[in-house]
Each structure stands twice: as structure tokens, then as C-alpha cells.
PDB file of N, CA and C in Angstrom:
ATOM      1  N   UNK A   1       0.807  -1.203   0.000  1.00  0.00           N
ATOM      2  CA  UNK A   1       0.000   0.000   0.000  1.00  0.00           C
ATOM      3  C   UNK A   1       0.847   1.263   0.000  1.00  0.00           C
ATOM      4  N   UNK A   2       2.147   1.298   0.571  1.00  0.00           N
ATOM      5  CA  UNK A   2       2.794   2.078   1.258  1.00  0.00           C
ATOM      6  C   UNK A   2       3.672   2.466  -0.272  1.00  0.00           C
ATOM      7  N   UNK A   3       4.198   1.542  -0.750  1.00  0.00           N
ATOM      8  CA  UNK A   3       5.003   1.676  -2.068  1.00  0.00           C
ATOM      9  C   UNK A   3       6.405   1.507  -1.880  1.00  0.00           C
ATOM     10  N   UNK A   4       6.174   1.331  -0.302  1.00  0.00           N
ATOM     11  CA  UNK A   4       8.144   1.121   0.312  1.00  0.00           C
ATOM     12  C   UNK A   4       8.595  -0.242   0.402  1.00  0.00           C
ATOM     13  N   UNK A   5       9.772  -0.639   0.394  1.00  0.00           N
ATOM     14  CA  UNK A   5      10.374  -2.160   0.287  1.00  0.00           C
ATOM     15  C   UNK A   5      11.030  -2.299   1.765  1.00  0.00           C
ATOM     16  N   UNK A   6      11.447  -3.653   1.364  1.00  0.00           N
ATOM     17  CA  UNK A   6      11.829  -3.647   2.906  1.00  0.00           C
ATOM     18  C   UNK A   6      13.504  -2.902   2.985  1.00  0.00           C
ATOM     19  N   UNK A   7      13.746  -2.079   4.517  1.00  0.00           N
ATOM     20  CA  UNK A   7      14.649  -1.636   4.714  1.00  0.00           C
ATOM     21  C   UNK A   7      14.253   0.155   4.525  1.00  0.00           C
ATOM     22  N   UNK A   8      13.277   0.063   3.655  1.00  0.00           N
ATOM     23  CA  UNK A   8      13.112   1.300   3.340  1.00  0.00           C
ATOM     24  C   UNK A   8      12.869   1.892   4.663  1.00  0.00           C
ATOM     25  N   UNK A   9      12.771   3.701   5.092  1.00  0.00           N
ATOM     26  CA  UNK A   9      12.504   4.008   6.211  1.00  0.00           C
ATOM     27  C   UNK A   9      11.001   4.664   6.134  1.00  0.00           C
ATOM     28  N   UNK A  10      10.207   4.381   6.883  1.00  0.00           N
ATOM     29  CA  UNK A  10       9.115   4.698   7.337  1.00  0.00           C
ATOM     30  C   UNK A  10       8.766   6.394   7.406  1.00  0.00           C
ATOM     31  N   UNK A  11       8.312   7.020   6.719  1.00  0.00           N
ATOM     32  CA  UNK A  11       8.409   8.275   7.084  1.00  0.00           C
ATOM     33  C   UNK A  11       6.513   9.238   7.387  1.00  0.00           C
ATOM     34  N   UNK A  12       6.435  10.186   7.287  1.00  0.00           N
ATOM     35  CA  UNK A  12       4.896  10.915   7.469  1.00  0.00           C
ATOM     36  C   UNK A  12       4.168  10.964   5.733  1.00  0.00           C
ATOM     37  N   UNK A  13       5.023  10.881   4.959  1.00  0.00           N
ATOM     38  CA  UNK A  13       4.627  10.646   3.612  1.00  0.00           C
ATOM     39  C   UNK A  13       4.437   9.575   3.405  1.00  0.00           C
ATOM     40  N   UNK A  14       5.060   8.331   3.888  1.00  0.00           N
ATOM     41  CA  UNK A  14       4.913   7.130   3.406  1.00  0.00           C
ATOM     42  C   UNK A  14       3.398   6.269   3.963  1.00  0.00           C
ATOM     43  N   UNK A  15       3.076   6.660   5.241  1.00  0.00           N
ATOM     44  CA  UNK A  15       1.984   6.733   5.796  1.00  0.00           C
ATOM     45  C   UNK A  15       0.579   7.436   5.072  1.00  0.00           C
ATOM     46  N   UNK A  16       0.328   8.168   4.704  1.00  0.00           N
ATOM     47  CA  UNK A  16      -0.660   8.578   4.252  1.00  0.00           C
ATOM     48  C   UNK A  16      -1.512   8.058   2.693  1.00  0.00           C
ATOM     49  N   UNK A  17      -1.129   7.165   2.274  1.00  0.00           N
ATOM     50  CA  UNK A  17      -1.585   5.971   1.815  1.00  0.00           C
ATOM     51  C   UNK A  17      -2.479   4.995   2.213  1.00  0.00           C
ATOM     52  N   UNK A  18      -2.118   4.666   3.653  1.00  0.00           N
ATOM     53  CA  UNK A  18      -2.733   3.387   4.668  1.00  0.00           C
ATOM     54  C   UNK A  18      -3.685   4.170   5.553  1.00  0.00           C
ATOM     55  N   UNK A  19      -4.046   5.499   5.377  1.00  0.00           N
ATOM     56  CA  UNK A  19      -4.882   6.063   6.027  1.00  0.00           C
ATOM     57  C   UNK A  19      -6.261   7.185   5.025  1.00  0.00           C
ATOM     58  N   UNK A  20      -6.075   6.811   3.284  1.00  0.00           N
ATOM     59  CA  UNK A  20      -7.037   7.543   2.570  1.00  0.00           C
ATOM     60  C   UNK A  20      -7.594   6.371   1.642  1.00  0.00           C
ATOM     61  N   UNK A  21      -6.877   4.864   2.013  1.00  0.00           N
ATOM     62  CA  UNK A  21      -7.130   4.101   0.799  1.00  0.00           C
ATOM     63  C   UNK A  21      -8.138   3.292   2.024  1.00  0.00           C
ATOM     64  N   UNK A  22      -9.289   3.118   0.889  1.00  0.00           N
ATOM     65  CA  UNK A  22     -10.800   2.162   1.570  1.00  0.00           C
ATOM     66  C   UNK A  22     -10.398   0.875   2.254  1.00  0.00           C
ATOM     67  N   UNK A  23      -9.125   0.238   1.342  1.00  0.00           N
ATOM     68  CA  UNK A  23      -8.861  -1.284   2.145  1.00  0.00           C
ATOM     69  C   UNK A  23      -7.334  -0.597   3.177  1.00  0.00           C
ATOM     70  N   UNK A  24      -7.603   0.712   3.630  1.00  0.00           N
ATOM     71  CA  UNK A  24      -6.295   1.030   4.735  1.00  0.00           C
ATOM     72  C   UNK A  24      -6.767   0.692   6.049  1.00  0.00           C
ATOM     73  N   UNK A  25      -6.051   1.806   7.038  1.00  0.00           N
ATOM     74  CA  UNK A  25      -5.960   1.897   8.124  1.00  0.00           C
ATOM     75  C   UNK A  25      -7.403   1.614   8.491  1.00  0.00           C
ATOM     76  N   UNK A  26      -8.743   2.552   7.921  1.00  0.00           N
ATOM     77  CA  UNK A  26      -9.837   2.340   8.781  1.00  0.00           C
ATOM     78  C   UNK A  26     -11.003   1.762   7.776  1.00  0.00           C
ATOM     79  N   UNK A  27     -10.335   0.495   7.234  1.00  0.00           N
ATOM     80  CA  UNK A  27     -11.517  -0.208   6.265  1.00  0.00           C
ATOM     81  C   UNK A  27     -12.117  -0.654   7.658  1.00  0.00           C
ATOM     82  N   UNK A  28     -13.830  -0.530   7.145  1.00  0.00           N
ATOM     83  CA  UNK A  28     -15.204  -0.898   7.664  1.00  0.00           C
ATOM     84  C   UNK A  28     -15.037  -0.132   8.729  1.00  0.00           C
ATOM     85  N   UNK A  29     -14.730   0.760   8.954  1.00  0.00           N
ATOM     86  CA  UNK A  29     -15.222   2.120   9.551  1.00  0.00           C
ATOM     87  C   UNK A  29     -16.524   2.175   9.366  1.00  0.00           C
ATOM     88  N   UNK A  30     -17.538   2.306  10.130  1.00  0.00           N
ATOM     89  CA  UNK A  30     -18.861   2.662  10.158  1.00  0.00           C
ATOM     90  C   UNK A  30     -19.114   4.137   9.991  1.00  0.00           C
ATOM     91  N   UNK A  31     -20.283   4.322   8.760  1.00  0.00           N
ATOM     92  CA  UNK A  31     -20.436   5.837   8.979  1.00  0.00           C
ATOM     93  C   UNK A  31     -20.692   6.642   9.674  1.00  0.00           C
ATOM     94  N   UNK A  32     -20.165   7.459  10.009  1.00  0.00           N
ATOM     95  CA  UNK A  32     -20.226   8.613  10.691  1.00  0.00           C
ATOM     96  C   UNK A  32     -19.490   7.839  12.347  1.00  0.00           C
ATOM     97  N   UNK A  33     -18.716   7.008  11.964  1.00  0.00           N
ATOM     98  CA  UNK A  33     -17.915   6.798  13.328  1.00  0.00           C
ATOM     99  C   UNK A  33     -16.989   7.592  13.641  1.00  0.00           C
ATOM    100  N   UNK A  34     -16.598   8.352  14.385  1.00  0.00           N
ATOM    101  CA  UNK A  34     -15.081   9.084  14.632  1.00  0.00           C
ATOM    102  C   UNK A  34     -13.594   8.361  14.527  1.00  0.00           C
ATOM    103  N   UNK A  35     -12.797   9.138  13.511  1.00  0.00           N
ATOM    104  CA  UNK A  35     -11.670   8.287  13.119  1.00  0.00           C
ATOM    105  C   UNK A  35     -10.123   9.066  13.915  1.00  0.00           C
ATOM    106  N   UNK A  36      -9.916   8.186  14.905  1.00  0.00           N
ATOM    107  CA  UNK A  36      -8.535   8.760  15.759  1.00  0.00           C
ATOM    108  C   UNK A  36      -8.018   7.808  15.511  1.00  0.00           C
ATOM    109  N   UNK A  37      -6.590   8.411  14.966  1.00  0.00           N
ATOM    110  CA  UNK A  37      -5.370   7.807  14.662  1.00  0.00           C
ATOM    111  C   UNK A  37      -4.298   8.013  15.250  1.00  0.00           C
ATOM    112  N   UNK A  38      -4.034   6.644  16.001  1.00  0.00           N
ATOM    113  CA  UNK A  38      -2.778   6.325  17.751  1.00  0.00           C
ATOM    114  C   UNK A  38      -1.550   6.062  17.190  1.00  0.00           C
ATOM    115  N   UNK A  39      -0.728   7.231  17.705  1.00  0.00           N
ATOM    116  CA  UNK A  39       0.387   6.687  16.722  1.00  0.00           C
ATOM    117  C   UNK A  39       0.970   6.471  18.637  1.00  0.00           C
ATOM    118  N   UNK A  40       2.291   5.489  18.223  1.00  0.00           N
ATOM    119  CA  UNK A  40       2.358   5.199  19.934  1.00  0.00           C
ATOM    120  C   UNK A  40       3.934   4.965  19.468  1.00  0.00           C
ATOM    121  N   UNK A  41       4.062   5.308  20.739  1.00  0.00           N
ATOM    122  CA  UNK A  41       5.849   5.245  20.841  1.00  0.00           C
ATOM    123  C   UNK A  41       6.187   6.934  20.577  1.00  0.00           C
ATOM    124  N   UNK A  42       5.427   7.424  20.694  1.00  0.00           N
ATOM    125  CA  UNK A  42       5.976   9.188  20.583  1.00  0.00           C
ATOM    126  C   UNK A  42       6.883   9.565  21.469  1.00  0.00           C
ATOM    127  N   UNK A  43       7.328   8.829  22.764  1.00  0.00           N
ATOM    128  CA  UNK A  43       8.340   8.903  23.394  1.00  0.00           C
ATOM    129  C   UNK A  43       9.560   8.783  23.317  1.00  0.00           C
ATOM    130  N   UNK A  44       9.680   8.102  21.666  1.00  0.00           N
ATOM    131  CA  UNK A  44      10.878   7.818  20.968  1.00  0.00           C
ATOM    132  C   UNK A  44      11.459   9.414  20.562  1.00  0.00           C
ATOM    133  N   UNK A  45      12.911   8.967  20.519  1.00  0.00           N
ATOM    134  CA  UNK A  45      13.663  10.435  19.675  1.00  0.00           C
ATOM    135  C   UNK A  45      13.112  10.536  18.360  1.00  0.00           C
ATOM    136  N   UNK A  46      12.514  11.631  18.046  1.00  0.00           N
ATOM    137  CA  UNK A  46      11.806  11.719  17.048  1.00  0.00           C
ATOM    138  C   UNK A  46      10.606  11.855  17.039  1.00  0.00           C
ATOM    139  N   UNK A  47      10.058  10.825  17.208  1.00  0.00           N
ATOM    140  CA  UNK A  47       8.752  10.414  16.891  1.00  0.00           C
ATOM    141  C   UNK A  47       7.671  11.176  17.362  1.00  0.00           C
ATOM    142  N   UNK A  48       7.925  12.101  18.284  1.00  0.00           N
ATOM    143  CA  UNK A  48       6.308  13.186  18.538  1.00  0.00           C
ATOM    144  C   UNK A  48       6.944  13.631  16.749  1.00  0.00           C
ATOM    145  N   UNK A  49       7.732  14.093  16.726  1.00  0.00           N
ATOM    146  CA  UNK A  49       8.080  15.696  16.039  1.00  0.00           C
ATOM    147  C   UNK A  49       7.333  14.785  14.355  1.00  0.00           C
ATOM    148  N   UNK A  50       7.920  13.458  14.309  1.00  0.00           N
ATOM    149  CA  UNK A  50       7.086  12.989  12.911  1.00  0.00           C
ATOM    150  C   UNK A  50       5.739  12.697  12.711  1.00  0.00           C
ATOM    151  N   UNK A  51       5.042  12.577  14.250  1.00  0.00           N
ATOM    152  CA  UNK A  51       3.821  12.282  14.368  1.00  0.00           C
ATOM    153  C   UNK A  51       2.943  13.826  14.065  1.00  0.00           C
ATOM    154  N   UNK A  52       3.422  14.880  14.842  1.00  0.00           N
ATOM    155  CA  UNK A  52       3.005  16.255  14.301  1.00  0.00           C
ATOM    156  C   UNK A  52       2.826  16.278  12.688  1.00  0.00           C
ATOM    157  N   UNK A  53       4.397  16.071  12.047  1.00  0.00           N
ATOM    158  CA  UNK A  53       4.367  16.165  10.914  1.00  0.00           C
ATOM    159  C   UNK A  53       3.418  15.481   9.914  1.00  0.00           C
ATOM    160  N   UNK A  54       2.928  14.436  10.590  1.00  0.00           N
ATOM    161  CA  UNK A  54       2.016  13.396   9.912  1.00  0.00           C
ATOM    162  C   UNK A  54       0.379  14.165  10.012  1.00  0.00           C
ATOM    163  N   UNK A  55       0.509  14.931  10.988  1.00  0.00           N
ATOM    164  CA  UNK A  55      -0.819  15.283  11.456  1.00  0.00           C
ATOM    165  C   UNK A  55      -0.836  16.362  10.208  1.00  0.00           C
ATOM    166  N   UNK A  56       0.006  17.435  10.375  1.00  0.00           N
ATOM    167  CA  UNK A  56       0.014  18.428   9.428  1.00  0.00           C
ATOM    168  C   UNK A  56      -0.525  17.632   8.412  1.00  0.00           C
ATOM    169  N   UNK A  57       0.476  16.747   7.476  1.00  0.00           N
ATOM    170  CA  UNK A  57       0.210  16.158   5.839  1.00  0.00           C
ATOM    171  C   UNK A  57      -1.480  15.937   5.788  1.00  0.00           C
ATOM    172  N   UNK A  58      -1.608  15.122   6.948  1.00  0.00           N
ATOM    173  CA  UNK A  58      -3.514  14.875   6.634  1.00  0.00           C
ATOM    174  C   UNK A  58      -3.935  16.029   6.593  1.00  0.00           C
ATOM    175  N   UNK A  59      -3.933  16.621   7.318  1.00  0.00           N
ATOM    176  CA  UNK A  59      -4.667  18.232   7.739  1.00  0.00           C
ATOM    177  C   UNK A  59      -4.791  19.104   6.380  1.00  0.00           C
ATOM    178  N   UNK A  60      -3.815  19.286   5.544  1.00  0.00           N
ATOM    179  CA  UNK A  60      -3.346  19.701   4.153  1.00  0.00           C
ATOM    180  C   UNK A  60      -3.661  19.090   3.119  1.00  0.00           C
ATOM    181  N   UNK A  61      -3.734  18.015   3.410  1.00  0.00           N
ATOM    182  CA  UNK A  61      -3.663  16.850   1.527  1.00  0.00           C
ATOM    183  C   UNK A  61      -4.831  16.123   2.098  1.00  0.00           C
ATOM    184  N   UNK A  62      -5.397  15.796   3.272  1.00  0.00           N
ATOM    185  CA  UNK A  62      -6.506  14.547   3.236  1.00  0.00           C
ATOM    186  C   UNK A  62      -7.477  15.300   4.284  1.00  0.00           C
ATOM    187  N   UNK A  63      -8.630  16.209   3.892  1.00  0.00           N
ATOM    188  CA  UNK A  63      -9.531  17.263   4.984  1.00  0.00           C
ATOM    189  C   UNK A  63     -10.280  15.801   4.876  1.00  0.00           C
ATOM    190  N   UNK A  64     -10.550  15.730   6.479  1.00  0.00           N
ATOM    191  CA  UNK A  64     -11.197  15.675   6.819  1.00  0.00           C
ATOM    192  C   UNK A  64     -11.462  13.897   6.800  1.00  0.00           C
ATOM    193  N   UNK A  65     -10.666  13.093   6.690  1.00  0.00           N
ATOM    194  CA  UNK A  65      -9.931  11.578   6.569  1.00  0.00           C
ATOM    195  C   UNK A  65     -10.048  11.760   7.829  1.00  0.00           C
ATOM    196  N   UNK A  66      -9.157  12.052   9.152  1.00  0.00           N
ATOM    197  CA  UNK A  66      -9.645  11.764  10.720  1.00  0.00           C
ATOM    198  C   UNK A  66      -9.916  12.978  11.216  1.00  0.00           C
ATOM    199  N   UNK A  67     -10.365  12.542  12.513  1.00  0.00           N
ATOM    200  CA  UNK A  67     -10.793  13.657  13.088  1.00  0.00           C
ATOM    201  C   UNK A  67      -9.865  14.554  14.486  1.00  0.00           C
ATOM    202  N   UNK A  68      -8.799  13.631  14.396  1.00  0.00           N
ATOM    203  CA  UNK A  68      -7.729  13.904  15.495  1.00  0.00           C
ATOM    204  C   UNK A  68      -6.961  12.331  15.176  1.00  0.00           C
ATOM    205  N   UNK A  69      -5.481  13.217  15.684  1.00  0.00           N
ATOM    206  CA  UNK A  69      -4.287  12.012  15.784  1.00  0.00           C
ATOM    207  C   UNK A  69      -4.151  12.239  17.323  1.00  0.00           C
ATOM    208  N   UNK A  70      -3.717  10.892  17.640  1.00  0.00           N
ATOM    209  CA  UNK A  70      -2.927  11.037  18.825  1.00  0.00           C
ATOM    210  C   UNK A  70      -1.689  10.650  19.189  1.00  0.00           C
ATOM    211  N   UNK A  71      -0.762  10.902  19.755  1.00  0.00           N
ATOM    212  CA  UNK A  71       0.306  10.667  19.923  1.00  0.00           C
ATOM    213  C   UNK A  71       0.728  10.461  21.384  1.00  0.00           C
ATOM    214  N   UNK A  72       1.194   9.036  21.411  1.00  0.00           N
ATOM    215  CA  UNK A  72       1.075   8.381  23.089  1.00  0.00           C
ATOM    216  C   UNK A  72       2.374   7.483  22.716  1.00  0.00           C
ATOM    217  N   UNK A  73       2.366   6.875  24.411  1.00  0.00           N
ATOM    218  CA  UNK A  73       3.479   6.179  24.638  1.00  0.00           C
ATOM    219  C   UNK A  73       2.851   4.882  25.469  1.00  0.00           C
ATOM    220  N   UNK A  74       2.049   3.860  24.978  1.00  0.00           N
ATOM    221  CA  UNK A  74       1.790   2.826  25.867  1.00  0.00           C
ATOM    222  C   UNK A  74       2.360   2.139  26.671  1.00  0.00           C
ATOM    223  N   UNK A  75       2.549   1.855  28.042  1.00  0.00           N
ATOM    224  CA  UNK A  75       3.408   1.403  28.621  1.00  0.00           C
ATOM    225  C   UNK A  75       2.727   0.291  29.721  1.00  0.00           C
ATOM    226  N   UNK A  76       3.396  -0.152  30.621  1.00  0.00           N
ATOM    227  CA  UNK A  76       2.959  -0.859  31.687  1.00  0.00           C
ATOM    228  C   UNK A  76       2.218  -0.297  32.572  1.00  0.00           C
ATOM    229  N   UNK A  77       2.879   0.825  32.895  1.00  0.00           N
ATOM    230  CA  UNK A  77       2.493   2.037  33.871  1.00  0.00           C
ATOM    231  C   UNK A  77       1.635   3.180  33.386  1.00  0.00           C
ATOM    232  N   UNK A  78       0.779   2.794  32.460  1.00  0.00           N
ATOM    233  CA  UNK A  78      -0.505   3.640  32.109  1.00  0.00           C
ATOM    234  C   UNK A  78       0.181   4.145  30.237  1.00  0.00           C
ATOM    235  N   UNK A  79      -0.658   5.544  30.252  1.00  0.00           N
ATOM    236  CA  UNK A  79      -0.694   5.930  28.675  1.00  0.00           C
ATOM    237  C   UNK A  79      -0.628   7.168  28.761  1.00  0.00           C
ATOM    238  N   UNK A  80       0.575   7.882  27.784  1.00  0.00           N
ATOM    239  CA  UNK A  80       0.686   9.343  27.786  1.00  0.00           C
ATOM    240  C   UNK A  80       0.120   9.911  26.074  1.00  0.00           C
ATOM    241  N   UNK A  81      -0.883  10.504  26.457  1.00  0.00           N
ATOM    242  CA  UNK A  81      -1.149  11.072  25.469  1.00  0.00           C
ATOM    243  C   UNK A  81      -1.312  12.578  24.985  1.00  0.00           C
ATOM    244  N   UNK A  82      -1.019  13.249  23.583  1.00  0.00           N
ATOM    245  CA  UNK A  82      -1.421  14.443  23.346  1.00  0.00           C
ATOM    246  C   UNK A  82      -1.888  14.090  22.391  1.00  0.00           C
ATOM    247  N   UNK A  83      -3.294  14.927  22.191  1.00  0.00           N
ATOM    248  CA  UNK A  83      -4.297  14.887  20.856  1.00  0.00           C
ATOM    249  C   UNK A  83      -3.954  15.965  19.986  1.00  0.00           C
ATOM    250  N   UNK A  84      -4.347  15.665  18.838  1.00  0.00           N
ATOM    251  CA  UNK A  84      -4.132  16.863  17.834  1.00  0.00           C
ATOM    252  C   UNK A  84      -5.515  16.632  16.964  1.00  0.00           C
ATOM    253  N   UNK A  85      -6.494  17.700  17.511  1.00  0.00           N
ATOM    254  CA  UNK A  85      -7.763  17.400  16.914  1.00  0.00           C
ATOM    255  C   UNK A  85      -7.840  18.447  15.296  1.00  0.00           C
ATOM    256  N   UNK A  86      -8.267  17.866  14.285  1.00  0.00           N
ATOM    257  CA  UNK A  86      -8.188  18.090  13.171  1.00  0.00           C
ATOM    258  C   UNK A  86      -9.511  18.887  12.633  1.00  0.00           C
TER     259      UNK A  86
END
């Protein structure tokens, strides 16, 4: 879906494919269900700052595809999250 091979690196462009195509991220989504997209591990170096960036690309190129991202860190010891409502 993605168009990347293996080894390739994962980036906020390469993502937005698996989140506008019908058999992606939210095939059989019910209508009018609310679509939040968990990106997790934002606690990683990096990874808020690409998860923002990911938020932007939808926000710009795909209105209205979700309705907020979130960006968390699942752990043993509970869940840190910041929303970015769209």
C-alpha cells in the first residue's frame, strides 16, 4: 500500500496511503464513526516531532480523513497522550 520495500525508512509521507485508501488503516469504519489515529511510541527520539508532521500532511492533503491524531506512549504504567484534533 505504502510503495516502500523492505529496509526502506518509514516516514509521514509514506503513511498517508494506509490512512485515505478504503482497504487502509480504517476499512469498515462505520459511517459517521469518529476516526482517531494512535500513533504510539511518541516517546521515541523523534517520533512526537514525525507524528506532528504526519498530522500536518492529513490536515493539508486529506480534509477531513480523521478527526484527530494522537500521539502516546503505551506502557505498563498507564498511557501518555497528546491529541491533535483536526
Amino acid at each position: 500500500m505504502t510503495g516502500l520495500r523492505d529496509g526502506d525508512m518509514i516516514t509521514p509521507e509514506a503513511v498517508l496511503p494506509l490512512i485515505g485508501r478504503a482497504d487502509g488503516l480504517f476499512k469498515n469504519t462505520p459511517p459517521g464513526a469518529g476516526r482517531i489515529l494512535f500513533l504510539n511510541q511518541a516517546d521515541l527520539p523523534g517520533a512526537a516531532e514525525a507524528g506532528r508532521e504526519l498530522a500536518m500532511l492529513i490536515r493539508e492533503r486529506m480534509p477531513g480523513a480523521v478527526d484527530a491524531v494522537a500521539l502516546g506512549a503505551v506502557a505498563k504504567q498507564g498511557v501518555a497522550c497528546h491529541l491533535i484534533r483536526m
